[in-house]
Protein backbone atom coordinates (compact mmCIF):
# COMPACT_ATOMS: atom_id res chain seq x y z
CA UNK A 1 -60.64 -134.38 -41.82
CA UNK A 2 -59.35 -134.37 -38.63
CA UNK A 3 -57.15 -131.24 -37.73
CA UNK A 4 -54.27 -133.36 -36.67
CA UNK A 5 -53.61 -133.88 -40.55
CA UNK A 6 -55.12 -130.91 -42.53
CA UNK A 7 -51.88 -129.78 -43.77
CA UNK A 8 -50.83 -133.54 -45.45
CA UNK A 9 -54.10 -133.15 -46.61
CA UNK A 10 -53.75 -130.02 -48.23
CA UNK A 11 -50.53 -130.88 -49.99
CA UNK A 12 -51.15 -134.37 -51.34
CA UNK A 13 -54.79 -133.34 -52.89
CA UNK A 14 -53.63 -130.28 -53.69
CA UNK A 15 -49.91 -128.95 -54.46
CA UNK A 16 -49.00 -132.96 -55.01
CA UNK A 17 -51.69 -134.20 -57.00
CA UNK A 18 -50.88 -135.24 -60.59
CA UNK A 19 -53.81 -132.39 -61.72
CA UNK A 20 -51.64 -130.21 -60.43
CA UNK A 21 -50.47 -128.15 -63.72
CA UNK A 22 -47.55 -126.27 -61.62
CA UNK A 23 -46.20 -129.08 -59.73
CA UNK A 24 -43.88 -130.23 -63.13
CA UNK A 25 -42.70 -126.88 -63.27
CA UNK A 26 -41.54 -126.61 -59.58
CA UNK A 27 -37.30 -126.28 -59.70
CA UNK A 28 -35.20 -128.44 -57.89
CA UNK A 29 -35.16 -126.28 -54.47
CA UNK A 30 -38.87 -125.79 -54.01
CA UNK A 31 -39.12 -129.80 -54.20
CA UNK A 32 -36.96 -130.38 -51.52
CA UNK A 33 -38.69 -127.59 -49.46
CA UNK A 34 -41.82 -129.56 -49.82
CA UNK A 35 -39.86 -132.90 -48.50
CA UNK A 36 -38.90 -130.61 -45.57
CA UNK A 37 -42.27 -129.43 -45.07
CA UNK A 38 -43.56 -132.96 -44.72
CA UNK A 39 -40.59 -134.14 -42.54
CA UNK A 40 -41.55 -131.26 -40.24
CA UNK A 41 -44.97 -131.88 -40.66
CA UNK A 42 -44.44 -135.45 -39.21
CA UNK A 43 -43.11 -134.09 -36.18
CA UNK A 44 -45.97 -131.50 -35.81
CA UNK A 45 -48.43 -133.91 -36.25
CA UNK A 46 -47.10 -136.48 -33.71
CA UNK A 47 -47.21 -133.60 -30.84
CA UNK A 48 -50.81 -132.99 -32.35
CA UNK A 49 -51.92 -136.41 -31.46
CA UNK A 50 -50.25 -137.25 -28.31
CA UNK A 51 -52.30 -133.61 -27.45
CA UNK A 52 -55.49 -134.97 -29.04
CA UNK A 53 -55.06 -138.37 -26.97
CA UNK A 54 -54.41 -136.66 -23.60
CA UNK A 55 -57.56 -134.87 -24.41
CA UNK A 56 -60.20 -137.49 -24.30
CA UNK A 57 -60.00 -138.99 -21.14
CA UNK A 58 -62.48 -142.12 -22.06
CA UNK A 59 -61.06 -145.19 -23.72
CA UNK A 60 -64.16 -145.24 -26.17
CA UNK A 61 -63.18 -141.24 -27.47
CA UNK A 62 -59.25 -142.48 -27.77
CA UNK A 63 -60.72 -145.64 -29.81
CA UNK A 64 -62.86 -143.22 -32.13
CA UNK A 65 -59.47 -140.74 -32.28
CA UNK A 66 -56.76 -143.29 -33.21
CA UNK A 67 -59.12 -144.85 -35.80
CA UNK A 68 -60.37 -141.43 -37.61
CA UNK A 69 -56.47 -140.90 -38.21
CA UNK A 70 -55.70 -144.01 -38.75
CA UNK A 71 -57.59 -144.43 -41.58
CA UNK A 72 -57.24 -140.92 -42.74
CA UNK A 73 -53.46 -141.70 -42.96
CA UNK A 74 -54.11 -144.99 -45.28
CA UNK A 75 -56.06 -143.27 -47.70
CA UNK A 76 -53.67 -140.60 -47.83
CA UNK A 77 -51.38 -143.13 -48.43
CA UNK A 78 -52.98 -144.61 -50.88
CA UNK A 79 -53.48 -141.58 -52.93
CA UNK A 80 -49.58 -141.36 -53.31
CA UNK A 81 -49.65 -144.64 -54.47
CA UNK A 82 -51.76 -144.38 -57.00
CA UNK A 83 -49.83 -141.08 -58.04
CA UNK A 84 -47.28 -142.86 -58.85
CA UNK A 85 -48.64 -145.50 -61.00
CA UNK A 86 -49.34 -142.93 -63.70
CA UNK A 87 -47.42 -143.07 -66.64
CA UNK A 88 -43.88 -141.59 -67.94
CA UNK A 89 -44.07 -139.81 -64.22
CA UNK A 90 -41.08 -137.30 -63.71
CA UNK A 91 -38.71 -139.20 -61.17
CA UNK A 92 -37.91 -135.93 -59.04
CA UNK A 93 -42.19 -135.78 -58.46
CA UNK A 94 -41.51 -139.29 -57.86
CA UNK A 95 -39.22 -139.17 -55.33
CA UNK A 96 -40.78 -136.11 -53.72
CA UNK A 97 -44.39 -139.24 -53.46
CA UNK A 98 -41.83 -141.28 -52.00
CA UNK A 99 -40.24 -139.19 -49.18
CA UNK A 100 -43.63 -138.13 -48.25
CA UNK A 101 -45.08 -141.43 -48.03
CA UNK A 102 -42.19 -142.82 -45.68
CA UNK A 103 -43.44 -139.68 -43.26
CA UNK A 104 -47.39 -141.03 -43.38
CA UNK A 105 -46.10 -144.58 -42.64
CA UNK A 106 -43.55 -143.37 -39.96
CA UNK A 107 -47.09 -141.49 -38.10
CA UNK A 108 -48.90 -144.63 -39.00
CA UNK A 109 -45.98 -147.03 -37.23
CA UNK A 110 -45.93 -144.87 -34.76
CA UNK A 111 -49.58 -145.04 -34.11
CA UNK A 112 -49.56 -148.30 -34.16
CA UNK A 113 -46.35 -148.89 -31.84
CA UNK A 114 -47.80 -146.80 -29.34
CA UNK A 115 -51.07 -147.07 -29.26
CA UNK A 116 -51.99 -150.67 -30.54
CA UNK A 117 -54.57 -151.09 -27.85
CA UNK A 118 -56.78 -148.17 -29.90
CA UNK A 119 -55.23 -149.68 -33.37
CA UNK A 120 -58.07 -151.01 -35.62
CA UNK A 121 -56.64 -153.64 -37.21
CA UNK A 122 -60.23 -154.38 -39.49
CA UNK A 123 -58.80 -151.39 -41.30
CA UNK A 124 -57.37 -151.79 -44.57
CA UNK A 125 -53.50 -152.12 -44.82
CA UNK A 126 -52.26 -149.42 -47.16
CA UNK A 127 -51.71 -150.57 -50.64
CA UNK A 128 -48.16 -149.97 -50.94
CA UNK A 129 -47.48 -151.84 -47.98
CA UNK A 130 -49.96 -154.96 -49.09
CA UNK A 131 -47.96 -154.96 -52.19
CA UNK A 132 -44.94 -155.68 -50.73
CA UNK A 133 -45.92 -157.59 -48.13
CA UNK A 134 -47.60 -160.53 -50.97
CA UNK A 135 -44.30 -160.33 -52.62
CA UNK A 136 -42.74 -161.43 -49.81
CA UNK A 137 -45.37 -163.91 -49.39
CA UNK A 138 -44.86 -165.19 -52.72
CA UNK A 139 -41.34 -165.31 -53.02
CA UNK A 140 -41.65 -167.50 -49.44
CA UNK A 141 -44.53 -169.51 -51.19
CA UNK A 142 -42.46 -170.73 -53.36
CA UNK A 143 -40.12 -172.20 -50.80
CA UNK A 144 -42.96 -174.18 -48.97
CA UNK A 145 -43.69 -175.67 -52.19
CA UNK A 146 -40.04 -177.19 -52.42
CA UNK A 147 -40.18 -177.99 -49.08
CA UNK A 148 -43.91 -179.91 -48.92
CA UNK A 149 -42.48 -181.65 -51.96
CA UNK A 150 -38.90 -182.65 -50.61
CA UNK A 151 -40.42 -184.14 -47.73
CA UNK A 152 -42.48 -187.68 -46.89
CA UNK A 153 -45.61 -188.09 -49.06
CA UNK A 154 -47.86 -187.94 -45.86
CA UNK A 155 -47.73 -184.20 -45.80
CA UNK A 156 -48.18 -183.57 -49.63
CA UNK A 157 -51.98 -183.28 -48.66
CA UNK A 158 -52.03 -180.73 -45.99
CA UNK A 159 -49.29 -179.22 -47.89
CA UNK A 160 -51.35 -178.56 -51.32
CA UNK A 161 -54.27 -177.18 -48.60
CA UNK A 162 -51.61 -174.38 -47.35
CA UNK A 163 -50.31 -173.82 -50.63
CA UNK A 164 -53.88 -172.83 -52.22
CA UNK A 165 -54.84 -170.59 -49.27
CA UNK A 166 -51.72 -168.78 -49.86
CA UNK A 167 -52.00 -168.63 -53.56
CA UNK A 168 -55.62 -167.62 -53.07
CA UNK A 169 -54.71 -164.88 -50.64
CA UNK A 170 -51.85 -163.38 -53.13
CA UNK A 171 -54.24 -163.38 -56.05
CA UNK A 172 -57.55 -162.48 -54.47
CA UNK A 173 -55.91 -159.82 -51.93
CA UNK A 174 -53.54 -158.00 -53.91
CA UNK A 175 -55.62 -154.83 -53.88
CA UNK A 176 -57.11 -155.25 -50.53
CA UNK A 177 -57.03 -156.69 -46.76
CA UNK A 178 -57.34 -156.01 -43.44
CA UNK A 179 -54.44 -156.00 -40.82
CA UNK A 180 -55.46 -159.09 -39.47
CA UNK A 181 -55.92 -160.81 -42.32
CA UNK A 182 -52.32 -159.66 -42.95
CA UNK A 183 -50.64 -160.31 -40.26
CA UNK A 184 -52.27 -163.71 -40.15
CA UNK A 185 -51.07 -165.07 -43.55
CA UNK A 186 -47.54 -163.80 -42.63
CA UNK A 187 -47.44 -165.56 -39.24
CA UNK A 188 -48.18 -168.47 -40.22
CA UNK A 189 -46.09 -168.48 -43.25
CA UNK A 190 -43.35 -167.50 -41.15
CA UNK A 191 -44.08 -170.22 -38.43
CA UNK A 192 -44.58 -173.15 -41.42
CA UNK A 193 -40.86 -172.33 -42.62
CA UNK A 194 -39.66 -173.05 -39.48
CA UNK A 195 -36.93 -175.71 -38.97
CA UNK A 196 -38.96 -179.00 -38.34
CA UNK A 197 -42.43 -177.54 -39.04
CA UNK A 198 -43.11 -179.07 -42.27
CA UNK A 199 -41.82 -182.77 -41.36
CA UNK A 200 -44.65 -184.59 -40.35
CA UNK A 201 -48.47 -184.11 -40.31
CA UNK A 202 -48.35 -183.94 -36.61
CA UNK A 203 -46.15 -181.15 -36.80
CA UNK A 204 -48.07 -178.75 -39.15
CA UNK A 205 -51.53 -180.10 -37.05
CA UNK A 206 -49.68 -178.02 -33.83
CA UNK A 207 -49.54 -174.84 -35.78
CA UNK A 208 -52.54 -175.11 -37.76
CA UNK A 209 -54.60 -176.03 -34.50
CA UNK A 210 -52.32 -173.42 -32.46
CA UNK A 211 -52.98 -170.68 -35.19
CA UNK A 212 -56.76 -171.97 -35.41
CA UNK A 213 -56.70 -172.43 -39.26
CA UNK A 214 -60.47 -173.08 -39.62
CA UNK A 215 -60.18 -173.47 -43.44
CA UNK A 216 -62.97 -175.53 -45.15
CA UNK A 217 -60.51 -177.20 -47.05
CA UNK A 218 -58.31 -178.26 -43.97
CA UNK A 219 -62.21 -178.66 -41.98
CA UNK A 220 -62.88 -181.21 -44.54
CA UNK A 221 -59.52 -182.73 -44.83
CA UNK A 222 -59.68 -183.29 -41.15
CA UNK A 223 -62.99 -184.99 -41.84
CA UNK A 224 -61.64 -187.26 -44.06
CA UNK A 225 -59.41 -188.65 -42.19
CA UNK A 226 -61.76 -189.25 -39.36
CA UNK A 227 -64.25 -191.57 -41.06
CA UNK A 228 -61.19 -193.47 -42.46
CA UNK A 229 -60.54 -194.02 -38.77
CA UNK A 230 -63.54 -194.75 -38.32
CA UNK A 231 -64.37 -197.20 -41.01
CA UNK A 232 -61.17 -198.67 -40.78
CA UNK A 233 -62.57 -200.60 -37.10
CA UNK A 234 -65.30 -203.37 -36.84
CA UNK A 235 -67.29 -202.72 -34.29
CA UNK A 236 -68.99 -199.62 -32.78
CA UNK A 237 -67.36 -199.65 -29.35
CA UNK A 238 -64.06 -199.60 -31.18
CA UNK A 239 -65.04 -196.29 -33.70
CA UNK A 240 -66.21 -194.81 -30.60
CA UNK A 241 -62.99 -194.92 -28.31
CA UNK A 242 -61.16 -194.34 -31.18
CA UNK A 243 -62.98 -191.09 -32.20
CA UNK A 244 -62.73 -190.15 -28.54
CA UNK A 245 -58.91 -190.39 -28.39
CA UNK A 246 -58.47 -188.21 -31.82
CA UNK A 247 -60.68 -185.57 -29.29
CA UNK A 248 -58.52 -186.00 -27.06
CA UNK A 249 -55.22 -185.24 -28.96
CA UNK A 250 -57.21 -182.40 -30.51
CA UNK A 251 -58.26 -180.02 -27.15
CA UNK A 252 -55.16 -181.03 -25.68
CA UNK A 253 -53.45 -179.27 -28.73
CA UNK A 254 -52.90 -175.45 -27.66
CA UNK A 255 -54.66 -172.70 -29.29
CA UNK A 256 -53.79 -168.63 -29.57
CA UNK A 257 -56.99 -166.82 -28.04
CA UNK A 258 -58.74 -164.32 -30.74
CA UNK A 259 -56.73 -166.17 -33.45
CA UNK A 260 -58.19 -166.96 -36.69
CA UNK A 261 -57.98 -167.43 -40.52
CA UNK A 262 -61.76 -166.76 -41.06
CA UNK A 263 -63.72 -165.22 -38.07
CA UNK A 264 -66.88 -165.39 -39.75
CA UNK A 265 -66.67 -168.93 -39.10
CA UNK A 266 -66.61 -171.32 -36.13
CA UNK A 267 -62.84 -172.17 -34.40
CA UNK A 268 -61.53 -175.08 -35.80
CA UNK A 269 -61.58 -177.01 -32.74
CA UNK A 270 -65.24 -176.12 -31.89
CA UNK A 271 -65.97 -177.36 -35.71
CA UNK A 272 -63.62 -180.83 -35.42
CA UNK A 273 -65.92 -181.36 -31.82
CA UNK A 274 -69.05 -181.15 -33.03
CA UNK A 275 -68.38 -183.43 -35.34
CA UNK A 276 -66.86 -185.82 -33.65
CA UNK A 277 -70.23 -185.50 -30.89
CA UNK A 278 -72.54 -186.33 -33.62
CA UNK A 279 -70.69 -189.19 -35.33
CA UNK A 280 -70.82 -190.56 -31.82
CA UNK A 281 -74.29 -189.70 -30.68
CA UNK A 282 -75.38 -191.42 -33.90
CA UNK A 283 -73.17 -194.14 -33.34
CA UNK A 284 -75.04 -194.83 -30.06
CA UNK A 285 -78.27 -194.09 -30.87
CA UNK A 286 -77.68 -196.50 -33.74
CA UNK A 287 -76.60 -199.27 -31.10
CA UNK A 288 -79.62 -198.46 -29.23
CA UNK A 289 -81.80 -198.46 -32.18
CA UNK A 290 -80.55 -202.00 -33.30
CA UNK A 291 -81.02 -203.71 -29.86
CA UNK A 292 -84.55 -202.61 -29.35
CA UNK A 293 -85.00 -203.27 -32.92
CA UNK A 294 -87.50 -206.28 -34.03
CA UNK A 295 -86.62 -208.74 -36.90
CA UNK A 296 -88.85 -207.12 -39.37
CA UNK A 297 -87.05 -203.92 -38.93
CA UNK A 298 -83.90 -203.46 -40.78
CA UNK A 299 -80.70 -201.04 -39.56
CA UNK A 300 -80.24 -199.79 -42.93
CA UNK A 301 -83.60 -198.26 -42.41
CA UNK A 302 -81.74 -195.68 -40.06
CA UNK A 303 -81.74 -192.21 -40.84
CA UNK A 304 -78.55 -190.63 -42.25
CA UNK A 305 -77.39 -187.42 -42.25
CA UNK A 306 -74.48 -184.94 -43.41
CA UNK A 307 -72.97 -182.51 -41.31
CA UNK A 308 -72.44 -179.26 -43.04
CA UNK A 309 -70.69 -176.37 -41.76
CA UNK A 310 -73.22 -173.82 -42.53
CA UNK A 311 -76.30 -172.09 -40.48
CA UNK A 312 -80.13 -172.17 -41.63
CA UNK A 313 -79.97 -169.19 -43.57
CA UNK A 314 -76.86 -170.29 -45.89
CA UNK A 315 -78.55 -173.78 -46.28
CA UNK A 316 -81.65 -171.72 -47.33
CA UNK A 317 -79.37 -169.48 -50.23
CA UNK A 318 -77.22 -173.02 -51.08
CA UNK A 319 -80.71 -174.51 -51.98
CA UNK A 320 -82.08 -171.39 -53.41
CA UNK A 321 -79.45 -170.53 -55.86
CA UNK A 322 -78.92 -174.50 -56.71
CA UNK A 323 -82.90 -174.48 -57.83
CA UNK A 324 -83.15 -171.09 -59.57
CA UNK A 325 -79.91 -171.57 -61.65
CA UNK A 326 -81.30 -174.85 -62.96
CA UNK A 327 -79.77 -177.71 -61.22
CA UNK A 328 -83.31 -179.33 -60.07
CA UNK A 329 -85.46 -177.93 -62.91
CA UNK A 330 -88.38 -180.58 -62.13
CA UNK A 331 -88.56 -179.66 -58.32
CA UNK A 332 -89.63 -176.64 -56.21
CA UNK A 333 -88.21 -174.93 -53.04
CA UNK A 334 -90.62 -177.02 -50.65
CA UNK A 335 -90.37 -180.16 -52.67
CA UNK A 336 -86.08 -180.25 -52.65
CA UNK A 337 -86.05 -179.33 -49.10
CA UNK A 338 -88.76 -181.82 -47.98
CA UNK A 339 -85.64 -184.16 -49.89
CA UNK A 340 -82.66 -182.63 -48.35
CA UNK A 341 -83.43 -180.80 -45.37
CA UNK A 342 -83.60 -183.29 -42.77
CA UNK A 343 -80.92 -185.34 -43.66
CA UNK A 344 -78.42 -182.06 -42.82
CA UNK A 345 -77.38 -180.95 -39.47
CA UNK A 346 -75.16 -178.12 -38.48
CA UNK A 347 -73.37 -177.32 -34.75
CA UNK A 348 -77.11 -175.71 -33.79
CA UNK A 349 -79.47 -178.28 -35.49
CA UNK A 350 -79.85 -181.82 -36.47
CA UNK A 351 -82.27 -182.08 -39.02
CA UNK A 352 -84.47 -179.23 -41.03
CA UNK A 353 -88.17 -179.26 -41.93
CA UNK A 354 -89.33 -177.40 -44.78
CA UNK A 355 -90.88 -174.98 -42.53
CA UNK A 356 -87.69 -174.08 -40.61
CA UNK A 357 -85.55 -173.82 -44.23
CA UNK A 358 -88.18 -171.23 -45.61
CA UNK A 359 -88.22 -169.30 -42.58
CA UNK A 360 -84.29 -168.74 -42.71
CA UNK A 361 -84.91 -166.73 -45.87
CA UNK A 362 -86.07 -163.70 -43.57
CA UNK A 363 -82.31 -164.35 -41.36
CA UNK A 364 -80.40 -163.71 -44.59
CA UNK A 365 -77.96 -161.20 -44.28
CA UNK A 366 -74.74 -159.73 -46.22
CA UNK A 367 -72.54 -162.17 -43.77
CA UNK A 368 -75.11 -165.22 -44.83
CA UNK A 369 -74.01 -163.95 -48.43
CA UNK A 370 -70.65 -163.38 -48.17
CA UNK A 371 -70.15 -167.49 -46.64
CA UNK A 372 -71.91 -169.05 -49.42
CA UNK A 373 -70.23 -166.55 -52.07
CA UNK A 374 -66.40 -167.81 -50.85
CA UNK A 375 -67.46 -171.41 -50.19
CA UNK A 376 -68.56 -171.37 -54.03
CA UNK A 377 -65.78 -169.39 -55.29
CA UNK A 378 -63.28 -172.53 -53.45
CA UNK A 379 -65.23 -175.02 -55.05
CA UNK A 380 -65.07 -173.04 -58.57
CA UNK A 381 -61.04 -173.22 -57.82
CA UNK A 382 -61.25 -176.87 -56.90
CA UNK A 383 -62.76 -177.80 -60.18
CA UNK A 384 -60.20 -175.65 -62.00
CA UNK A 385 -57.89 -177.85 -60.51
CA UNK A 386 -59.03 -181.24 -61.56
């Protein structure tokens, strides 16, 4: 416990906690002496940590400083919130939680106002505050849905997308997130309800590219709508300048730098490029291969492949988990990836040989787990849906 806050300490897991036999029995005036205490405590405990900051001379020590109280102050924070969830609580203890929680989030605002260079904002938002903050969300969720739906058919798509991260983020985040996680949902709610945003796809493409909303959904939406494009044109010249100008429009759309819904996966226009490169490349290659071709040999003999958003090791738990839970019950590891493996290609690889796919089980890793867990969970909600 850093010293800056040993007194709040003190009082909310001591003299404040709901153990606390005595603390019903406090009269009227020694409440409100404990509300002054904290108030003054505030004050204290700001001079404390300008002190403490003018004290460590190296970025690295301020970093390590702002952080160790900043998350001290959340889970004091949190405490108080929890105190008053219990039941039939007196409302003069309650208001007593309340007062002092305004003083931890006044230090924590002012932490953040003043030092948000230091400000780790990977750090859990404090539940009271994520609370309210999804009930905002919510009650504005239910304005983009009347708006998506009083508009022109073309955006209903890309509407439902937004509408099902945001219902996913209010259910599946009510007890926890980060501040960038946060702030991120409520930007870009804010910035979809803006006059004209929600008009035209074109118009919610510029924020979702601008906020880089590299959503699977969205990912595979975009997709989509590419090999329609695509497929729509006769020859391969055509699907090639064609597929060039949508990459065009796409990197010419701007972008907000260390911006992202999920940053455990690629941007969403380094995804959209890559794709677009290998639907080309094969394109060509597939001219090449047809013009050098003989009679005998026929161009549906061409290999095919599927571009999947994933790296070797998630391909390697995918297949894994699909075999041991049953789904190929007359085939083994080697066997369904001699089948699969090189017909997939991600932004590193085109192509996977049984040897490569068994030697990603040794890259697996809690982030390898944590992709495959949420891209299942999504299609679990998908097939709720239909």
């Amino acid at each position: 416990m850093p010293f800056t806050l040993e007194n709040w300490n003190a009082l909310i897991n001591t003299t404040l906690h709901p153990a606390n036999e005595n603390l019903l029995s406090l009269p009227d005036e020694s409440l409100q002496i404990i509300i002054q205490q904290s108030k003054e405590e505030e004050d204290k405990v700001r001079t404390l940590f300008l002190e403490g900051i003018l004290e460590r001379p190296k970025v690295k020590d301020k970093q390590q400083y702002v952080k160790l109280n900043q998350t001290m102050l959340i889970r004091m924070l949190d405490k108080l919130y929890y105190y008053r969830q219990k039941k039939n609580l007196n409302n003069k203890i309650s208001q007593v939680y309340d007062a002092v929680s305004h003083h931890l989030e006044s230090m924590l605002d002012f932490i953040e106002d003043f030092f948000g260079n230091y400000f780790n904002r990977n750090e859990k938002v404090p539940t009271a505050y994520l609370m309210a903050s999804v009930k905002e969300l919510c009650r504005q969720l239910e304005i983009l849905k009347k708006t998506v739906l009083a508009n022109d058919s073309s955006v209903h798509a890309v509407g439902n997308i937004l509408i099902n991260n945001f219902n996913s983020f209010c259910i599946e985040k009510k007890t926890s997130a980060t501040y960038n996680e946060l702030i991120y949902q409520k930007d870009l709610m804010n910035q979809l309800l803006t006059d004209g945003t929600l008009v035209s796809e074109n118009s919610i493409k510029e924020v979702l590219f601008y906020f880089n909303y590299n959503d699977d959904d969205y990912i595979a939406y975009l997709y989509e709508k590419l090999k329609t494009l695509a497929q729509s044109l006769h020859n391969k010249r055509e699907k090639i300048a064609a597929l060039r100008f949508e990459q065009k429009n796409c990197n010419q759309l701007p972008t907000r730098l260390n911006y992202s819904l999920s940053s455990g996966m690629p941007p969403l226009k380094e995804q959209v490029n890559h794709w677009i490169e290998e639907e080309i490349k094969f394109l060509e290659l597939d001219s090449v291969a047809m013009r050098e071709s003989t009679p005998a040999q026929s161009p549906e003999k061409a290999e095919t492949y599927v571009h999947v958003p994933f790296k070797g090791s998630e391909i390697y738990l995918l297949h894994k988990s699909f075999l041991d839970s049953g789904g190929a019950s007359g085939e083994t590891y080697k066997s369904l990836f001699e089948k699969t493996g090189v017909h997939l290609t991600n932004k590193n690889q085109k192509g996977f040989s049984t040897e490569s796919l068994q030697k990603c089980s040794d890259k697996v890793d809690y982030e390898a787990k944590e992709n495959v867990k949420r891209f299942l969970q999504k299609m679990i909600r998908n097939i709720d849906s239909y």
